[in-house]
C-alpha atoms as a PDB file:
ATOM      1  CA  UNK A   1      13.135 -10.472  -2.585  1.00  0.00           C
ATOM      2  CA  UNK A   2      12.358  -6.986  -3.981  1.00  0.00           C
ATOM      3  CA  UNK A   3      12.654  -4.495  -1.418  1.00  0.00           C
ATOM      4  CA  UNK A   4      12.238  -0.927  -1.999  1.00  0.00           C
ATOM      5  CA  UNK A   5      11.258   2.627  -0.194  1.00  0.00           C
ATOM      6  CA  UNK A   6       9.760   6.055  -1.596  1.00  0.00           C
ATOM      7  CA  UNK A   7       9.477   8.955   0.004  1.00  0.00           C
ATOM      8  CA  UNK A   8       7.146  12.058  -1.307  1.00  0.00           C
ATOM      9  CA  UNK A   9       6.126  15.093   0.505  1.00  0.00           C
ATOM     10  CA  UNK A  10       2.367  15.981  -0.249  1.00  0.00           C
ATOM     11  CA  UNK A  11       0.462  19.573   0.848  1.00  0.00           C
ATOM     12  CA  UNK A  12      -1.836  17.515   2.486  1.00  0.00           C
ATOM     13  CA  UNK A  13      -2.759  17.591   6.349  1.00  0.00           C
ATOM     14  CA  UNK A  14      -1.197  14.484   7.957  1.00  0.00           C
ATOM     15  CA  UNK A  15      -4.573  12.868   9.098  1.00  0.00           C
ATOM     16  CA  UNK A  16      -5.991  13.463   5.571  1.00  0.00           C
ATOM     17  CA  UNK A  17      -3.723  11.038   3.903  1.00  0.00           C
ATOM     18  CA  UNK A  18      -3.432   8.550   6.292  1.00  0.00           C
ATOM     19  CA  UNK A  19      -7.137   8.224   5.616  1.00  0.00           C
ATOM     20  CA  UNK A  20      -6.751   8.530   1.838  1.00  0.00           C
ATOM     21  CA  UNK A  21      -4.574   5.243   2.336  1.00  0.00           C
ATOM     22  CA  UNK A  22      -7.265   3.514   4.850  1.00  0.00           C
ATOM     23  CA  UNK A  23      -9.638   4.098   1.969  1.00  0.00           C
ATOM     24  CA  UNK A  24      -8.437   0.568   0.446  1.00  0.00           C
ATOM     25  CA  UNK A  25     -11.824   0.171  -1.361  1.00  0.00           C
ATOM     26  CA  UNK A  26     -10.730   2.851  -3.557  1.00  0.00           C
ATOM     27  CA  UNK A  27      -7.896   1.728  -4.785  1.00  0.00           C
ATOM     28  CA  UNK A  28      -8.644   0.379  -8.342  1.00  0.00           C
ATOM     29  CA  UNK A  29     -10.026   3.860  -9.268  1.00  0.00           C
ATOM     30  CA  UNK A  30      -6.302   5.015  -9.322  1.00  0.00           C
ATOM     31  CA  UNK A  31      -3.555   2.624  -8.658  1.00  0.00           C
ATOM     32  CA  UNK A  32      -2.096   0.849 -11.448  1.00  0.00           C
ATOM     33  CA  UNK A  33      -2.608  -3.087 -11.992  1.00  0.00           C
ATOM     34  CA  UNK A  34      -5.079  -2.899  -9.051  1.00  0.00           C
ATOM     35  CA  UNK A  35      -8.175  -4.596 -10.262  1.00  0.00           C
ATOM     36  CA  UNK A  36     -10.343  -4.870  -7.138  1.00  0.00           C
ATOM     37  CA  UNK A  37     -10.256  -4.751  -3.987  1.00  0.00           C
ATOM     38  CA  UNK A  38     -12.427  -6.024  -1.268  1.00  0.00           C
ATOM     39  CA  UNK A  39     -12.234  -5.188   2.729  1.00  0.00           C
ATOM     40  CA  UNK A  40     -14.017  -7.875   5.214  1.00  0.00           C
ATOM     41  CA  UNK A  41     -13.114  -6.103   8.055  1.00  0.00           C
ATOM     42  CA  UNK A  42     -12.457  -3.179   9.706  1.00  0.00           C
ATOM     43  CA  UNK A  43     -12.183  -2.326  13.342  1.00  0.00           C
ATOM     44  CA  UNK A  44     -11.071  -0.074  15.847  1.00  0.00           C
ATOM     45  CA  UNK A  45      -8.825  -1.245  18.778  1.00  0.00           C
ATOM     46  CA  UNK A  46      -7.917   1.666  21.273  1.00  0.00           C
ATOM     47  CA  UNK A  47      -4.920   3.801  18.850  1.00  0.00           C
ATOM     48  CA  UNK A  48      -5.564   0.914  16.024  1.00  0.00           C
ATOM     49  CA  UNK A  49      -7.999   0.730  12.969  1.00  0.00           C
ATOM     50  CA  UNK A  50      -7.448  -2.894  11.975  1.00  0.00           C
ATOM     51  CA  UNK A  51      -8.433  -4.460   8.634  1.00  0.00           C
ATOM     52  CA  UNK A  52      -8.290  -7.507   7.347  1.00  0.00           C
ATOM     53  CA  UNK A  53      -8.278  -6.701   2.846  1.00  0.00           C
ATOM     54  CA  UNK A  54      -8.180  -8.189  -0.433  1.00  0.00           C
ATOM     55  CA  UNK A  55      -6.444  -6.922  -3.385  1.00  0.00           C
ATOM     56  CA  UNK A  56      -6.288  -8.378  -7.120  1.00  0.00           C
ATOM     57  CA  UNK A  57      -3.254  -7.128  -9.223  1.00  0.00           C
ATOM     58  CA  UNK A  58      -2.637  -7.548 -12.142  1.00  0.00           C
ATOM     59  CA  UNK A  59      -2.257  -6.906 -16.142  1.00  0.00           C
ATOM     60  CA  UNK A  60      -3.624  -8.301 -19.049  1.00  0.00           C
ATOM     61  CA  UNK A  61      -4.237 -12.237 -19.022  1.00  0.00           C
ATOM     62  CA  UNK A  62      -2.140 -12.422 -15.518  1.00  0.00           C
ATOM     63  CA  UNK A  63      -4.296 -11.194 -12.555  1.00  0.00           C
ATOM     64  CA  UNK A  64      -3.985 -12.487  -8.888  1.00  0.00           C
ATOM     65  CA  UNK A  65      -5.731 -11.646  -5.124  1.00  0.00           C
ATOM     66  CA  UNK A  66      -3.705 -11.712  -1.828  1.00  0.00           C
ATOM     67  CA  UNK A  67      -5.096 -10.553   1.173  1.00  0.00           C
ATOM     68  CA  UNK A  68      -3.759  -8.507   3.746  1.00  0.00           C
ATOM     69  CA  UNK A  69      -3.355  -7.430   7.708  1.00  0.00           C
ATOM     70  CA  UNK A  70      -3.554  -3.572   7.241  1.00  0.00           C
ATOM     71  CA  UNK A  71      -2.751  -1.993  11.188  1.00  0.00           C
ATOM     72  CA  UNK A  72      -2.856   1.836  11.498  1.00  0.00           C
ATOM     73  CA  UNK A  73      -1.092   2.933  14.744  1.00  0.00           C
ATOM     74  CA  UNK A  74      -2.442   6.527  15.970  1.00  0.00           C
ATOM     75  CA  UNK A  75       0.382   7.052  18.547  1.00  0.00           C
ATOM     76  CA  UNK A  76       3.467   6.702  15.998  1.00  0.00           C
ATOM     77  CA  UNK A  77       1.525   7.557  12.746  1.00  0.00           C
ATOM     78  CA  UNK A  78       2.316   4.414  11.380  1.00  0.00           C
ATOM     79  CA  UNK A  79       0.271   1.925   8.863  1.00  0.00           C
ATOM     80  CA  UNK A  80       1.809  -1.608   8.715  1.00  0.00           C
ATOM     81  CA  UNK A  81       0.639  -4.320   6.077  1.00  0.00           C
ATOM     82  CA  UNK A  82       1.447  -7.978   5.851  1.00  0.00           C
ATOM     83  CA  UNK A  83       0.412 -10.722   3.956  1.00  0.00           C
ATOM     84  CA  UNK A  84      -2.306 -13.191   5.204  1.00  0.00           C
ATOM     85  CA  UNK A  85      -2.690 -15.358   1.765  1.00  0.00           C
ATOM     86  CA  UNK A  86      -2.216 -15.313  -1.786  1.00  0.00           C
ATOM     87  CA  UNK A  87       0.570 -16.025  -4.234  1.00  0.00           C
ATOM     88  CA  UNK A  88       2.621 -13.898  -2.168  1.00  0.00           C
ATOM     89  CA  UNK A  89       5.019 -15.398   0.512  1.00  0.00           C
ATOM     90  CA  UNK A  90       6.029 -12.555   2.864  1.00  0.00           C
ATOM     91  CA  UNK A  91       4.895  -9.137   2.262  1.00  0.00           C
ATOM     92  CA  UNK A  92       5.497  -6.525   4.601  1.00  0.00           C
ATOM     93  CA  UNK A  93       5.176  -2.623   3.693  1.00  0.00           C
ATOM     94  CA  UNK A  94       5.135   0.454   5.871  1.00  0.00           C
ATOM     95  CA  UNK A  95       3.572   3.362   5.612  1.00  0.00           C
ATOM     96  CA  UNK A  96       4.979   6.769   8.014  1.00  0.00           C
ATOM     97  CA  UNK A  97       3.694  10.306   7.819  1.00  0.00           C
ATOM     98  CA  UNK A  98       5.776  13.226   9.165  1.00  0.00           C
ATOM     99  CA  UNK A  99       3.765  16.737   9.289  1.00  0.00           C
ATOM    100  CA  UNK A 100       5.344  19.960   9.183  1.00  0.00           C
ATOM    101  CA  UNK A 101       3.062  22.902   8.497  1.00  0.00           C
ATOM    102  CA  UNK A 102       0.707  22.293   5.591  1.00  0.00           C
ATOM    103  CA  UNK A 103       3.177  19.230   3.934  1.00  0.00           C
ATOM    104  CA  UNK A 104       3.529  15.899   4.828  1.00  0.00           C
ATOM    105  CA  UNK A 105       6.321  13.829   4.437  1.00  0.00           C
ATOM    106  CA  UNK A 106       4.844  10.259   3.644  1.00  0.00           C
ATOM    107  CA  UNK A 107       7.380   7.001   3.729  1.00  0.00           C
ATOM    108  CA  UNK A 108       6.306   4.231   1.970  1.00  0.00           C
ATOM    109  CA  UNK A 109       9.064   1.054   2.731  1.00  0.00           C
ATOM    110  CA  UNK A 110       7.550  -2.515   1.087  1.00  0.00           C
ATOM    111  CA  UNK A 111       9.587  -5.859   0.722  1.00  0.00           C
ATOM    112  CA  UNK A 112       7.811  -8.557  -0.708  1.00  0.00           C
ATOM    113  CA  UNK A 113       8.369 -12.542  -1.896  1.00  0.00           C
ATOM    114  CA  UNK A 114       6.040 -14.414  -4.664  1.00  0.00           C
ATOM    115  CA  UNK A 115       5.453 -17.575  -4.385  1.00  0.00           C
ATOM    116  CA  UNK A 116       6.294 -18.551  -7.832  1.00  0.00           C
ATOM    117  CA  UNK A 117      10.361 -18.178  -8.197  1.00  0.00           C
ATOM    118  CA  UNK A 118      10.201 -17.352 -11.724  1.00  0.00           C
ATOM    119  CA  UNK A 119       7.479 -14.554 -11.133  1.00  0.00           C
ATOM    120  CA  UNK A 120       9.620 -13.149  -8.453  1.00  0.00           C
ATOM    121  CA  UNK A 121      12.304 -13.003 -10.938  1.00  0.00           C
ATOM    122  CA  UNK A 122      10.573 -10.817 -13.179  1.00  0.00           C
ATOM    123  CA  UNK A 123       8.929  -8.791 -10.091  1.00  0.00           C
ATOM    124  CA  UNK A 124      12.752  -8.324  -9.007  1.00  0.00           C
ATOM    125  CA  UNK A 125      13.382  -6.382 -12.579  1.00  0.00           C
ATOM    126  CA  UNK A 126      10.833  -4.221 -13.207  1.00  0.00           C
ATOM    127  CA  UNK A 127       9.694  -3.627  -8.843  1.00  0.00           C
ATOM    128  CA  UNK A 128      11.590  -0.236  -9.218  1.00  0.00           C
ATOM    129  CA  UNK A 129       9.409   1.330 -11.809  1.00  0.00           C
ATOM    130  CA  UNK A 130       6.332  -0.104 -11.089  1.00  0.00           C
ATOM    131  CA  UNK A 131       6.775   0.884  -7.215  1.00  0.00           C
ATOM    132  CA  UNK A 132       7.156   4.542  -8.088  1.00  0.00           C
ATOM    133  CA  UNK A 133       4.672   4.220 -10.943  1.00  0.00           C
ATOM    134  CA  UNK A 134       1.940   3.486  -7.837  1.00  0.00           C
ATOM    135  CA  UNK A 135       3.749   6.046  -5.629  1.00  0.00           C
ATOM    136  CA  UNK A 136       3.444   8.840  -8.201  1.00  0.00           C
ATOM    137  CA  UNK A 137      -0.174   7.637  -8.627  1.00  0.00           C
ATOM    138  CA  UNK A 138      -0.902   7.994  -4.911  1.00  0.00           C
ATOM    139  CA  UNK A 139       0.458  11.312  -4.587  1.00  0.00           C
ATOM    140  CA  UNK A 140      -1.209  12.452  -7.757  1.00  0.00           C
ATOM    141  CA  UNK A 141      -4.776  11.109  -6.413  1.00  0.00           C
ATOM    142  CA  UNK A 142      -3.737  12.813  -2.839  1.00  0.00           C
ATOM    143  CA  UNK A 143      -3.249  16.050  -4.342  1.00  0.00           C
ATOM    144  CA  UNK A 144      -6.929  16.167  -4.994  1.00  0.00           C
ATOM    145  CA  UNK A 145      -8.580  15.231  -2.366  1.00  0.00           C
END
């Protein structure tokens, strides 16, 4: 299973990029191989935003939508995602901001199985690059906002 973590520190405020990530719907604008995505729900549960999302990846002829179980925790500054369906068979990715003045450290952890074993395979050789591609594409977009 490709499993991978990336840590960046961003001159952001804390609460400002945790919700730059909760803003799934604007993903495509800047992440690479994200196509679409789609949120059906969102709610707020005492210290929890909870939402239920789609999100099509992909490249060229090869495109595919799993949805997700996206829970922010308030109290530990946490943002947890699994899997719900799709051509992936476990995903689970963690998100943790640490603030310290005007900077945030930001933790990103994800570990994730396709489906399809020869798919995985190739996920498995190039997960490295294309994680930090994404990473360096959230920071980027953070840095503006």
């Amino acid at each position: 299973m490709p499993k991978a973590s990336v840590k960046r520190v961003i001159n952001k405020k804390k609460d400002k990029l945790i919700e730059f990530v909760l803003d799934i719907e604007k993903y495509p604008e800047f992440i690479p191989f994200c196509l679409a995505s789609k949120v059906y729900e969102r709610k707020k549960e005492g210290d929890k935003i909870l939402i239920i999302a789609d999100l099509t990846i992909g490249k060229g002829p090869f495109s595919d939508t799993y949805k997700s179980d996206v829970r922010f925790n308030k109290k530990n500054d946490t943002i947890n995602v699994t899997n719900i369906d799709g051509p992936l068979k476990h995903l689970q990715n963690n998100w943790k901001f640490v603030e310290t003045d005007n900077t945030t450290e930001v933790y990103f952890d994800v570990d994730f199985e396709i489906k399809n074993k020869f798919l995985n395979l190739l996920m498995e050789k190039s997960f490295e690059f294309g994680l930090n591609k994404i990473a360096d594409a959230f920071q980027k977009r953070a840095e503006t906002i």
